[in-house]
C-alpha atoms as a PDB file:
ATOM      1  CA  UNK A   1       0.000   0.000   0.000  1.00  0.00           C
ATOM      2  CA  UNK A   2       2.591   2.335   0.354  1.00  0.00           C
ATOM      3  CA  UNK A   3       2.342   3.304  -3.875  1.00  0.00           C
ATOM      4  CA  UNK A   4      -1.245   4.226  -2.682  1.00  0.00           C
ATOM      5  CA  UNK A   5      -0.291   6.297   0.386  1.00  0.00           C
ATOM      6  CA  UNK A   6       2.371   8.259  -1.701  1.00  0.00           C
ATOM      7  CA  UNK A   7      -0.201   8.619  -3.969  1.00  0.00           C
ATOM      8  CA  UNK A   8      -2.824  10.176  -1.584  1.00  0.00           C
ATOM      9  CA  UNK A   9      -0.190  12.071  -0.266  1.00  0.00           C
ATOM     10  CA  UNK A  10       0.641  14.038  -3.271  1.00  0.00           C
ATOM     11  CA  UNK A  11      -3.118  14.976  -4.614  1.00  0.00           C
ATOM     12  CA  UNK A  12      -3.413  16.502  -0.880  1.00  0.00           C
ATOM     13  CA  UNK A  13      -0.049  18.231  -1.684  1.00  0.00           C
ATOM     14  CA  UNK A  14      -0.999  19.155  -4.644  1.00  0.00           C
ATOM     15  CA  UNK A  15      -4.585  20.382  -3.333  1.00  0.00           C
ATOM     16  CA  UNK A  16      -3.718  21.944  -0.659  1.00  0.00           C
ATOM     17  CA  UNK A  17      -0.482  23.975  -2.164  1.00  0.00           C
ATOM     18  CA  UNK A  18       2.094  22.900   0.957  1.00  0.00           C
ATOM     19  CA  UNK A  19       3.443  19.832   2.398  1.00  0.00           C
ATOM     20  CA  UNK A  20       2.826  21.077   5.940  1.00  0.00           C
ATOM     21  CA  UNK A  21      -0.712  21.395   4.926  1.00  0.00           C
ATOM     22  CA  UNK A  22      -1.026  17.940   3.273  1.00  0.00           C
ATOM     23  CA  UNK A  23       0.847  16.265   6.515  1.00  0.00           C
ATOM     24  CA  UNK A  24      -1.736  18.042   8.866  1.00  0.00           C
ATOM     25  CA  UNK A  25      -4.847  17.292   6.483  1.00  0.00           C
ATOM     26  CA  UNK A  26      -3.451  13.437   6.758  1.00  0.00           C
ATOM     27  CA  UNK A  27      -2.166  13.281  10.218  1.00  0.00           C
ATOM     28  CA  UNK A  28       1.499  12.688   9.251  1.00  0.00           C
ATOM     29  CA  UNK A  29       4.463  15.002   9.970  1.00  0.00           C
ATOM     30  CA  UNK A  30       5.450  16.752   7.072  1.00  0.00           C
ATOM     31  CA  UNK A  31       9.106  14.947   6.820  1.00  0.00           C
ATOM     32  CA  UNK A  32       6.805  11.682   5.968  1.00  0.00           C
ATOM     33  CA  UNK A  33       5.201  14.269   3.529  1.00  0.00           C
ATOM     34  CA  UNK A  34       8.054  14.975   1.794  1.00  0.00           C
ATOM     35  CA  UNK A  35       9.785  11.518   1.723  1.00  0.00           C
ATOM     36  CA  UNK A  36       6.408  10.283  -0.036  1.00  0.00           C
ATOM     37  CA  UNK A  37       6.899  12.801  -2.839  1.00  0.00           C
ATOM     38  CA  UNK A  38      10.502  12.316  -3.361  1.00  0.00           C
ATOM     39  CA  UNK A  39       9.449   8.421  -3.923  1.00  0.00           C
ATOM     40  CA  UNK A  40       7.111   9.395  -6.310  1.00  0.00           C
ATOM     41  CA  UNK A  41      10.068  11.404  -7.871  1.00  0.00           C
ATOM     42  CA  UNK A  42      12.185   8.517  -7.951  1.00  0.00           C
ATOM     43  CA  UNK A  43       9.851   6.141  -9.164  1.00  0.00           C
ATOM     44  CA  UNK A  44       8.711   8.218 -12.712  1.00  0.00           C
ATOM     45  CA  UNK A  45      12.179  10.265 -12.403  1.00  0.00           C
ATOM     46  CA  UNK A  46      10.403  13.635 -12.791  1.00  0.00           C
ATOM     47  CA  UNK A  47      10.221  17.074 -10.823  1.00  0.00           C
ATOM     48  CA  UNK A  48       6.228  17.044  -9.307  1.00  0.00           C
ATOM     49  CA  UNK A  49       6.582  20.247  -7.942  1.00  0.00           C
ATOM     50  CA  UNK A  50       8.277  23.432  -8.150  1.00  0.00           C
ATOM     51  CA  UNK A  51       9.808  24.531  -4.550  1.00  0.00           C
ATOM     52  CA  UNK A  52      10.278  28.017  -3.324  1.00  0.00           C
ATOM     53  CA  UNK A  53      10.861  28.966   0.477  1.00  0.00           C
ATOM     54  CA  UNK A  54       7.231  29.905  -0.009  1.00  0.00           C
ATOM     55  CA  UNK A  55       5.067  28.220  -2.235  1.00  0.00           C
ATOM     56  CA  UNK A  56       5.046  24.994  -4.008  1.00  0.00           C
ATOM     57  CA  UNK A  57       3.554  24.925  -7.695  1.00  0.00           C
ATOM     58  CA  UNK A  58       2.758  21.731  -9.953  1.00  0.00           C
ATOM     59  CA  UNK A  59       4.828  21.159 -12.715  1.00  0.00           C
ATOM     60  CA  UNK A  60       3.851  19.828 -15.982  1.00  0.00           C
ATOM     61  CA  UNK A  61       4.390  16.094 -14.737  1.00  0.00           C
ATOM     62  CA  UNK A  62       2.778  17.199 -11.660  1.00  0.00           C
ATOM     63  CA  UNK A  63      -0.416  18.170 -13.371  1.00  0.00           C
ATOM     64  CA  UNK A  64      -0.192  15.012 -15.550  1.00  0.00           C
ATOM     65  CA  UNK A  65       0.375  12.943 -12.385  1.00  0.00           C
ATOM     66  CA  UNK A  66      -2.244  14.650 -10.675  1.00  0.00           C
ATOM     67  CA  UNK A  67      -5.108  13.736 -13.088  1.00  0.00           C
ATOM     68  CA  UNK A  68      -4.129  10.110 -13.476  1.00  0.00           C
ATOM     69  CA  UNK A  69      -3.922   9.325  -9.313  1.00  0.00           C
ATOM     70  CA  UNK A  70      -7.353  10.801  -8.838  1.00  0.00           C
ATOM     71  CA  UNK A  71      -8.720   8.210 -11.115  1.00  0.00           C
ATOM     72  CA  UNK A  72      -6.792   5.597  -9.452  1.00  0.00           C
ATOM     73  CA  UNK A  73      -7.926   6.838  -6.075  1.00  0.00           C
ATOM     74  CA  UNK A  74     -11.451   6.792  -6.993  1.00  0.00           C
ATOM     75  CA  UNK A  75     -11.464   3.834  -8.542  1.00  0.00           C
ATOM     76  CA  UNK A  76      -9.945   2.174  -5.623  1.00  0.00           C
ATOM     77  CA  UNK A  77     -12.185   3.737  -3.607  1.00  0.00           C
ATOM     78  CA  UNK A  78     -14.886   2.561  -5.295  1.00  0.00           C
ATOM     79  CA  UNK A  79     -13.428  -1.217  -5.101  1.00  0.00           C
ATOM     80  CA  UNK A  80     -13.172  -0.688  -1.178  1.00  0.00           C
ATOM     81  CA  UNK A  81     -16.832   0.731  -0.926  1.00  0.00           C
ATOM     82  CA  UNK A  82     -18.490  -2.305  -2.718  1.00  0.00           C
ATOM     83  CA  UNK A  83     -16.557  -4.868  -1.021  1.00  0.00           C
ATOM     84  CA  UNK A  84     -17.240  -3.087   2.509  1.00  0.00           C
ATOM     85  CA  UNK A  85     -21.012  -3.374   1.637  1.00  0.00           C
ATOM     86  CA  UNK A  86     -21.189  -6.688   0.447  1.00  0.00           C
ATOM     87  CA  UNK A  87     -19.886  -7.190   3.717  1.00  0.00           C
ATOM     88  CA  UNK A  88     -21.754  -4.993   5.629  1.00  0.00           C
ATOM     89  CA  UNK A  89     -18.986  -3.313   7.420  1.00  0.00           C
ATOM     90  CA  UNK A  90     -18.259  -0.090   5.557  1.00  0.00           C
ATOM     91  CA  UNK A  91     -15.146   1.663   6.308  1.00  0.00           C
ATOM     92  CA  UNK A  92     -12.489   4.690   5.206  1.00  0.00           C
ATOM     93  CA  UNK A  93     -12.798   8.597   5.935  1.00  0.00           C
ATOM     94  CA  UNK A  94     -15.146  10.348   4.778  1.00  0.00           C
ATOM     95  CA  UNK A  95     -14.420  14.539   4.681  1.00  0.00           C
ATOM     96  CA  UNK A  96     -17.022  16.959   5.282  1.00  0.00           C
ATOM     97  CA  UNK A  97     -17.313  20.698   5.588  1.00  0.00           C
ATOM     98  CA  UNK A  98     -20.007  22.796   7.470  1.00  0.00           C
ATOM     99  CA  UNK A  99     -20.566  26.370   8.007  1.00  0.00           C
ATOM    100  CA  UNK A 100     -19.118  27.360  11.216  1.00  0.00           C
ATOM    101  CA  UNK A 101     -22.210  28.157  13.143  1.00  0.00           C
ATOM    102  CA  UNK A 102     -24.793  25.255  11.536  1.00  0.00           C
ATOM    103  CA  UNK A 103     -21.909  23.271  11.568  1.00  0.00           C
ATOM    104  CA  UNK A 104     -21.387  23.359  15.220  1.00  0.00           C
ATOM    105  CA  UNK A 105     -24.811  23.379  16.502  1.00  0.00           C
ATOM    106  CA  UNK A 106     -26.350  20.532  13.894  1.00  0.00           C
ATOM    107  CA  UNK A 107     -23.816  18.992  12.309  1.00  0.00           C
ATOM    108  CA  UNK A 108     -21.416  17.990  14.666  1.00  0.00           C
ATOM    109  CA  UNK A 109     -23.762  16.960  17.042  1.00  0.00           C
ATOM    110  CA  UNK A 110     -24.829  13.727  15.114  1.00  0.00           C
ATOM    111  CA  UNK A 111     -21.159  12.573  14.388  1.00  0.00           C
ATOM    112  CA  UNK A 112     -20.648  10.580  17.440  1.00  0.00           C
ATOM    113  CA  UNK A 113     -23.662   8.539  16.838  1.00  0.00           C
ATOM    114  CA  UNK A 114     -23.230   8.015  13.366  1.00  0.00           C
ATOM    115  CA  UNK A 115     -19.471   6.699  14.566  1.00  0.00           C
ATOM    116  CA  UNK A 116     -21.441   3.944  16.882  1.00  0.00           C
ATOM    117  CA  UNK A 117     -23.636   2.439  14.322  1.00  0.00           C
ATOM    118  CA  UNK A 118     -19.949   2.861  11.600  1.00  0.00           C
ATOM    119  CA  UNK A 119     -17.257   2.545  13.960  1.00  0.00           C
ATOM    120  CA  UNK A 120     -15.296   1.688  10.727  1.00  0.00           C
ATOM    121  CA  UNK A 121     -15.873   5.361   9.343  1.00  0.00           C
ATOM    122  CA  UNK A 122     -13.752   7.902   9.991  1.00  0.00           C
ATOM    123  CA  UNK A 123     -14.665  11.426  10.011  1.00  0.00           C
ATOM    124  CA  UNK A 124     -13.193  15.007   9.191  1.00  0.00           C
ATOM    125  CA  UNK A 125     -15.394  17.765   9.493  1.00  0.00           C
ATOM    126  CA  UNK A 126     -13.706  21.022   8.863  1.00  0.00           C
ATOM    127  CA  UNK A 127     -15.908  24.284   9.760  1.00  0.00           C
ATOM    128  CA  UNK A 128     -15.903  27.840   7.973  1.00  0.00           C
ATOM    129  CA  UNK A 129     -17.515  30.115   6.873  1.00  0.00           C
ATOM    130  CA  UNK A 130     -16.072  30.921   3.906  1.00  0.00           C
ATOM    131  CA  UNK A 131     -16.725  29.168   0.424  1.00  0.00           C
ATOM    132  CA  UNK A 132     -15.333  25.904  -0.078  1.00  0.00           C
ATOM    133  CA  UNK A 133     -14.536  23.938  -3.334  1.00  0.00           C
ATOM    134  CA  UNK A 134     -15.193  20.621  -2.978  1.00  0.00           C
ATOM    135  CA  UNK A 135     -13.075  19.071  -6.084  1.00  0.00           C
ATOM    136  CA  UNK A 136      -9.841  21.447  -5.307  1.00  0.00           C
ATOM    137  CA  UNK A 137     -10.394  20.579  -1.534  1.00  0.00           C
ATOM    138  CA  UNK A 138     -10.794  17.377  -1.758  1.00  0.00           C
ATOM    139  CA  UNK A 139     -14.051  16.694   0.012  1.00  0.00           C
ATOM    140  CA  UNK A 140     -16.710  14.196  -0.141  1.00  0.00           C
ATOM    141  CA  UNK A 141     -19.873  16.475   1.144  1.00  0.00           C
ATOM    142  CA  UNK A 142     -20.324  19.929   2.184  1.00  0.00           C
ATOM    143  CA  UNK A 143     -23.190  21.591   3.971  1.00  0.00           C
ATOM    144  CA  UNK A 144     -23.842  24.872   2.332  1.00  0.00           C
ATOM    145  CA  UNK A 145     -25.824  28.370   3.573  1.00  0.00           C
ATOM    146  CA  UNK A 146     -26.699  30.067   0.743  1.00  0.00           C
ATOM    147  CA  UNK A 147     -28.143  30.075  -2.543  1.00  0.00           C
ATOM    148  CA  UNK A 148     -26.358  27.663  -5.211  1.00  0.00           C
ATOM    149  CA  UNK A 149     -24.710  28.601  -8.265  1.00  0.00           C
ATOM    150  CA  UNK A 150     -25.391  26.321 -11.475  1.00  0.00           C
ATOM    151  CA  UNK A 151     -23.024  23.288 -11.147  1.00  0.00           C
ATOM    152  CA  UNK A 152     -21.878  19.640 -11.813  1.00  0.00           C
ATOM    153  CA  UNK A 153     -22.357  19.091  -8.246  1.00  0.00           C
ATOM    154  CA  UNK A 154     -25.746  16.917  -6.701  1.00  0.00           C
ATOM    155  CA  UNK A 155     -27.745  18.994  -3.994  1.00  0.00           C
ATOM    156  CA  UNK A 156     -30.175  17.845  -1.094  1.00  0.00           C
ATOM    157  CA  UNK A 157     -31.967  20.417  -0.042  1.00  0.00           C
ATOM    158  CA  UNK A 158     -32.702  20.236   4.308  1.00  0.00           C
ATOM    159  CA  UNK A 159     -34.160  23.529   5.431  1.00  0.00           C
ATOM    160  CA  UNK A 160     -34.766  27.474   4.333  1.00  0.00           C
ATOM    161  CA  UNK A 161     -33.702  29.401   7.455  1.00  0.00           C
ATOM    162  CA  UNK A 162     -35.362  32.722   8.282  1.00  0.00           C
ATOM    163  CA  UNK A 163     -32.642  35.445   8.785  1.00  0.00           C
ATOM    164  CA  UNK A 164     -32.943  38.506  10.945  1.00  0.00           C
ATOM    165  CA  UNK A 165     -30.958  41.410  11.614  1.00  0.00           C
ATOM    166  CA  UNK A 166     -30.275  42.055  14.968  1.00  0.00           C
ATOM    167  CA  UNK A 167     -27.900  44.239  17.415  1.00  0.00           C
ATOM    168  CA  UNK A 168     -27.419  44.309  21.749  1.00  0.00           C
ATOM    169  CA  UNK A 169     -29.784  46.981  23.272  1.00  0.00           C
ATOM    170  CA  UNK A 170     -26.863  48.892  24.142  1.00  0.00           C
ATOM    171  CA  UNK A 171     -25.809  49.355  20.442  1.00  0.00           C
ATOM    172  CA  UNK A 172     -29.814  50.347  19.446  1.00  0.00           C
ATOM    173  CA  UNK A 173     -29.816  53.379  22.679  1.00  0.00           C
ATOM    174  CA  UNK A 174     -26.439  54.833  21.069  1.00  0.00           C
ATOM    175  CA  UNK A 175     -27.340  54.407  17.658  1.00  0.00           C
ATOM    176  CA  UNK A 176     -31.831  54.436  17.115  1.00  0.00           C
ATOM    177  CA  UNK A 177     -33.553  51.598  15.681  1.00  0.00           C
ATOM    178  CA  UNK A 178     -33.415  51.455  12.289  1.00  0.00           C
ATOM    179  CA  UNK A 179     -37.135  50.023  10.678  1.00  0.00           C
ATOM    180  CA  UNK A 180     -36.112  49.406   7.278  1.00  0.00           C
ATOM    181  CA  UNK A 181     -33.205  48.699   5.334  1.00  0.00           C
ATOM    182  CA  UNK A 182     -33.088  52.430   4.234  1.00  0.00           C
ATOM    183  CA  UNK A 183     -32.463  53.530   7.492  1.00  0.00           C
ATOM    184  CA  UNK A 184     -29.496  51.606   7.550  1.00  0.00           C
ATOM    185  CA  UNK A 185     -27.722  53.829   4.716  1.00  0.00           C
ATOM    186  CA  UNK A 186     -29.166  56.598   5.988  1.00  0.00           C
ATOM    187  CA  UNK A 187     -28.574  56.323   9.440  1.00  0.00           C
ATOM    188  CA  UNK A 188     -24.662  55.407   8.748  1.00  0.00           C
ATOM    189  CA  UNK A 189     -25.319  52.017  11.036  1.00  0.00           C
ATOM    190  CA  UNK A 190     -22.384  49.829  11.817  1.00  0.00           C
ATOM    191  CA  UNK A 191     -23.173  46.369   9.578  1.00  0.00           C
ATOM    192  CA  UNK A 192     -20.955  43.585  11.231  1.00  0.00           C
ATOM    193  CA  UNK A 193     -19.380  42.336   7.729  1.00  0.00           C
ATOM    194  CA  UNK A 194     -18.867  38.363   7.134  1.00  0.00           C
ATOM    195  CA  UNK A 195     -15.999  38.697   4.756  1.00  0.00           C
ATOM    196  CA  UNK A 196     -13.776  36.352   2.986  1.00  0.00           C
ATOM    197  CA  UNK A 197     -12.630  36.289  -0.268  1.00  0.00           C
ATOM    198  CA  UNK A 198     -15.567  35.339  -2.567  1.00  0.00           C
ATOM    199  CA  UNK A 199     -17.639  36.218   0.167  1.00  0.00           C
ATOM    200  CA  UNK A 200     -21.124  38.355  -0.960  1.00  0.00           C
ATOM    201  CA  UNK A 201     -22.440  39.191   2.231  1.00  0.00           C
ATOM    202  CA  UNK A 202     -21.178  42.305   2.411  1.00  0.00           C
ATOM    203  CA  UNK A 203     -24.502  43.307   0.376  1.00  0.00           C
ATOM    204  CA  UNK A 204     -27.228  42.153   1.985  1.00  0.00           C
ATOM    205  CA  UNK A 205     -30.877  40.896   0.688  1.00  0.00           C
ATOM    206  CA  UNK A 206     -33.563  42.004   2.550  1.00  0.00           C
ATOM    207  CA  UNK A 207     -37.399  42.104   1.271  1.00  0.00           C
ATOM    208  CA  UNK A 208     -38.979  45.229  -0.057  1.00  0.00           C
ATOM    209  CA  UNK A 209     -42.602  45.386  -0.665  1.00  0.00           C
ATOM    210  CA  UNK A 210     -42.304  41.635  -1.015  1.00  0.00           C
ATOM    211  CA  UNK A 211     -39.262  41.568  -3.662  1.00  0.00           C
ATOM    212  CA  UNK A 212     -35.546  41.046  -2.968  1.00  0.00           C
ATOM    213  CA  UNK A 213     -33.708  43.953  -3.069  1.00  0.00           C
ATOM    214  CA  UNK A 214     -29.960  44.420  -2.730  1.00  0.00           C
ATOM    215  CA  UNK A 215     -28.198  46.891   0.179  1.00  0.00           C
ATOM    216  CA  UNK A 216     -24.413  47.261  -0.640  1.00  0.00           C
ATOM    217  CA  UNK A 217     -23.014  47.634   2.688  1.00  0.00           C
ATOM    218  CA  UNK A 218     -19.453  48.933   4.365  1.00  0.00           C
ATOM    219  CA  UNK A 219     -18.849  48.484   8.139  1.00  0.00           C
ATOM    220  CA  UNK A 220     -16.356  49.042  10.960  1.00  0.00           C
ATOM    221  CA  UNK A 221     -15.861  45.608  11.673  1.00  0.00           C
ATOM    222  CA  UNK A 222     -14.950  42.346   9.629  1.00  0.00           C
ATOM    223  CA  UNK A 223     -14.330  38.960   9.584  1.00  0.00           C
ATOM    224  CA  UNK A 224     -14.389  35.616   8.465  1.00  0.00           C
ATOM    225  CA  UNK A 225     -16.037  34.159  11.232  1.00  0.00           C
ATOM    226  CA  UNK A 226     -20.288  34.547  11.968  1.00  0.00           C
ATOM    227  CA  UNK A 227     -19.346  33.468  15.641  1.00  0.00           C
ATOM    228  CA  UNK A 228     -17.139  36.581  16.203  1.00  0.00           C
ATOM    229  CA  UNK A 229     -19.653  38.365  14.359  1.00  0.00           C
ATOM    230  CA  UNK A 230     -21.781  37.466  16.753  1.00  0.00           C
ATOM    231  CA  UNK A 231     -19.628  38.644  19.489  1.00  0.00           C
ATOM    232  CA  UNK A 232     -19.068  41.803  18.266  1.00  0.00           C
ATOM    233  CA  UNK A 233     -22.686  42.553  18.153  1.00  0.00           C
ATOM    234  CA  UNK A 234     -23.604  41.234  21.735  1.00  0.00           C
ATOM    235  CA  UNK A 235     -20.528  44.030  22.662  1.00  0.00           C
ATOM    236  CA  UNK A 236     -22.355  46.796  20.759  1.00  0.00           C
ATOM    237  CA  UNK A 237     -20.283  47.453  18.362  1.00  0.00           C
ATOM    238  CA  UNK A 238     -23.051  47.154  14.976  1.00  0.00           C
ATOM    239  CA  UNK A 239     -25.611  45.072  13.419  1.00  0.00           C
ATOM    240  CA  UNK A 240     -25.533  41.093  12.663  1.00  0.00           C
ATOM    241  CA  UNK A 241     -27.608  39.658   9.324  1.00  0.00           C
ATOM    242  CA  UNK A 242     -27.924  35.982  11.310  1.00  0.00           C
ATOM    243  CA  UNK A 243     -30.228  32.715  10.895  1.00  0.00           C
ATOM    244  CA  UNK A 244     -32.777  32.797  13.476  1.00  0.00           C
ATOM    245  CA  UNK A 245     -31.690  28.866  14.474  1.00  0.00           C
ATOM    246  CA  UNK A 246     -28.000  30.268  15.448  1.00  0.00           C
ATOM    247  CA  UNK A 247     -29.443  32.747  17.641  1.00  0.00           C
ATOM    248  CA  UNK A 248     -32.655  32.202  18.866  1.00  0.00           C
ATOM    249  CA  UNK A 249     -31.370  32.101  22.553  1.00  0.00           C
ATOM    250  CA  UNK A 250     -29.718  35.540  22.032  1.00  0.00           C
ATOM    251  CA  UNK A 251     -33.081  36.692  20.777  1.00  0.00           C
ATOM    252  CA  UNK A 252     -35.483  35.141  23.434  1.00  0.00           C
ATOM    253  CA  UNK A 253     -33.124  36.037  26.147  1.00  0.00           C
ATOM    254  CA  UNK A 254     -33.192  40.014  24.873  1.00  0.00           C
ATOM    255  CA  UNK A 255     -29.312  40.264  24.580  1.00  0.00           C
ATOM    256  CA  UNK A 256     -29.417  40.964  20.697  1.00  0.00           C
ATOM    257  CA  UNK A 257     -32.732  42.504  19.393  1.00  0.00           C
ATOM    258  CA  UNK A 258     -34.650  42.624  16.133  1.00  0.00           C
ATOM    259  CA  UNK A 259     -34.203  45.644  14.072  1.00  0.00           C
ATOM    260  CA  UNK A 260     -35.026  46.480  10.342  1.00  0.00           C
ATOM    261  CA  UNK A 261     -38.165  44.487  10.914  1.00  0.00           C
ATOM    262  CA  UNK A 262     -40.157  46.103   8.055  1.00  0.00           C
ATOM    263  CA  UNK A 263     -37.838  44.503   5.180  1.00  0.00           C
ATOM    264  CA  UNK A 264     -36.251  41.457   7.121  1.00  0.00           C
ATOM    265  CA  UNK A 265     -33.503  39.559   5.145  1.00  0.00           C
ATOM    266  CA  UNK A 266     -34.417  37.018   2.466  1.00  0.00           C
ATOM    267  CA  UNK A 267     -34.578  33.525   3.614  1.00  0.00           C
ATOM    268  CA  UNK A 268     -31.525  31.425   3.025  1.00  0.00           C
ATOM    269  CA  UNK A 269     -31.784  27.891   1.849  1.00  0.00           C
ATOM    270  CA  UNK A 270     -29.185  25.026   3.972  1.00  0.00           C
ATOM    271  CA  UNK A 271     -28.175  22.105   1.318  1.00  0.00           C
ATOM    272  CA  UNK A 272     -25.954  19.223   1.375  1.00  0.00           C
ATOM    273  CA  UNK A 273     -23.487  19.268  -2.227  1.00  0.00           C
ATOM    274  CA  UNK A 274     -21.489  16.410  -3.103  1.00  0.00           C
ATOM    275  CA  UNK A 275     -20.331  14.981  -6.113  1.00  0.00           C
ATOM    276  CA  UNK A 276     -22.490  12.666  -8.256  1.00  0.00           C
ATOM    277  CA  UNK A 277     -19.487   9.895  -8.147  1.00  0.00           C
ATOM    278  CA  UNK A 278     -18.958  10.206  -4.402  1.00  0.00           C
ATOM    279  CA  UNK A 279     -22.461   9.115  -3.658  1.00  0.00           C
ATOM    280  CA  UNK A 280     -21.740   5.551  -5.449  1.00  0.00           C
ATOM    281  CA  UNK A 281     -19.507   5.046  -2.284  1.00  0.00           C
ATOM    282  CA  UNK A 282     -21.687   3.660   0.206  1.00  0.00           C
ATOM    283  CA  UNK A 283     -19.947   4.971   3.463  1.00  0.00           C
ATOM    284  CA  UNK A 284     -20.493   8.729   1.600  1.00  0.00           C
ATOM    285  CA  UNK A 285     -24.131   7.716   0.647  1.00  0.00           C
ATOM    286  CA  UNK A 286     -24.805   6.655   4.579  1.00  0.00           C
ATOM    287  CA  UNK A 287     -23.591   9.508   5.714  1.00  0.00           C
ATOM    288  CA  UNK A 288     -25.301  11.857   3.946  1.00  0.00           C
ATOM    289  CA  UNK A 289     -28.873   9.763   3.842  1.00  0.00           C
ATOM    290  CA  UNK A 290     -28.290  10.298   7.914  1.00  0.00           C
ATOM    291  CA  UNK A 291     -27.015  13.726   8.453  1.00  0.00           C
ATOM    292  CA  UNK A 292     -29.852  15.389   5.892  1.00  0.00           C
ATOM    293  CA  UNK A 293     -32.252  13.005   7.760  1.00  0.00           C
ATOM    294  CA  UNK A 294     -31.498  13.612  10.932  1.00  0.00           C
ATOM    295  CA  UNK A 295     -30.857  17.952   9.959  1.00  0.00           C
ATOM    296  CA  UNK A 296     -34.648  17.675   8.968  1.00  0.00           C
ATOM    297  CA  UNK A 297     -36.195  16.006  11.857  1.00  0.00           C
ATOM    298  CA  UNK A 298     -34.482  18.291  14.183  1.00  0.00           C
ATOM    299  CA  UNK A 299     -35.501  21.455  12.592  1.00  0.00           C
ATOM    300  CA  UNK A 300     -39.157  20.608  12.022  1.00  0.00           C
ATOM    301  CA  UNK A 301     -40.196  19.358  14.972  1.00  0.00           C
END
């Protein structure tokens, strides 16, 4: 097996743009990283990768090499899923991505019970907010806020989640409490930005008369994380565009309160995305039958 594992090791290499990366993504030190690859560079006498002191790029080879393992990967994969449920015992990590918030209150949640019934499966959730691309990443599923551009990629829908703007009374007694969206340009209100890059909340949707209409916002405060986001606003320091799930203790308990409540945000729909070709795994295909199952019955009942 240890063609395979050099193998695996490079595509996360190559993925991932580092070898310090790749070794943390696969649990190995990154000296076993780089041994793997100079194997590999042995073996088809070829450079893989360019090296700098900071950045490693593919070379042509690389590329080449690239496209061929993932096939052989996949197709091994594939081998090892159908044997595993002939058998019954399906094994092998599966890795998932979540949204930071979602991700930690329903997601993660249902892991250790799905380990008890698989205790064959291995999991590796990784949570952020920011965009993730599944092929480039390497991922077998990710949960998803948002609305869904056109792609290859197989959706289950599991829930639209009502958003709300909110902000900490002591934020709303310095500042008035803006009613509509309007009064957010107008009133120069601090908007607590989730920013990345790719990121598009920044403008926010909110419903006009019953129609979507956009809000290009700037703010004091950013970051990549809804959680700090979320901190921010408890300290006063702006205004939060949230699902109502996240927060719903905040809300009831009266430390962040409702404002803009004539054109609310638009709903945002939560989806699982996964390859078509991952699905025919059936470790993948459990997984995701019982997280979207288990996502729905918790947030309709």
């Amino acid at each position: 097996m240890s063609y395979v594992n050099n193998l695996k090791t490079f595509v996360r290499v190559f993925e991932l743009g580092s070898m310090s990366a790749a070794g943390r993504d696969l649990r190995i030190s990154a000296a076993v990283v780089s041994s793997r690859i100079s194997e590999l560079e042995k073996h088809f006498n070829v450079r893989l990768f360019n090296r700098t002191t900071r950045s490693m790029t593919p070379t042509s080879h690389g590329d080449m090499l690239y496209t061929g393992a993932t096939k052989i990967l996949e197709t091994i994969a594939e081998v090892e899923g159908g044997i595993a449920e002939t058998t019954s015992h399906p094994k092998g990590t599966i890795f998932i991505a979540a949204p930071l918030g979602l991700g930690k209150k329903l997601i993660a949640p249902l892991i250790p019970t799905f380990k008890t019934d698989y205790p064959d499966i291995n999991i590796r959730l990784r949570l952020s907010d920011r965009k993730v691309d599944i092929t480039n990443e390497g991922l077998d599923a990710a949960f998803v806020l948002g609305r869904l551009a056109d792609s290859e990629l197989r959706v289950r829908s599991i829930h639209e989640f009502e958003r709300v703007l909110c902000a900490s009374p002591a934020y709303i007694a310095d500042n008035g409490l803006p009613e509509t969206g309007d009064d957010l340009i107008a009133g120069d209100h601090k908007c607590l930005l989730l920013r990345y890059p790719g990121a598009d909340e920044f403008s926010w949707m909110l419903q006009v008369n019953g129609k979507a209409k956009r809000y290009d916002l700037t703010g004091p405060l950013e970051s990549d994380d809804g959680d700090v986001l979320t901190g921010w606003a408890l300290a006063g320091s702006g205004i939060i565009n949230k699902s109502v799930y996240e927060i719903s203790e905040l809300l009831e308990s009266g430390k962040l309160v409702r404002v803009c409540t004539t054109t609310p945000p638009t709903p945002l729909p939560f989806s699982c995305i996964y390859p078509h070709k991952r699905l025919q795994d059936p470790k993948i295909r459990l997984f995701i039958d019982y997280t979207v199952g288990e996502c729905k019955r918790t947030l309709e009942s």
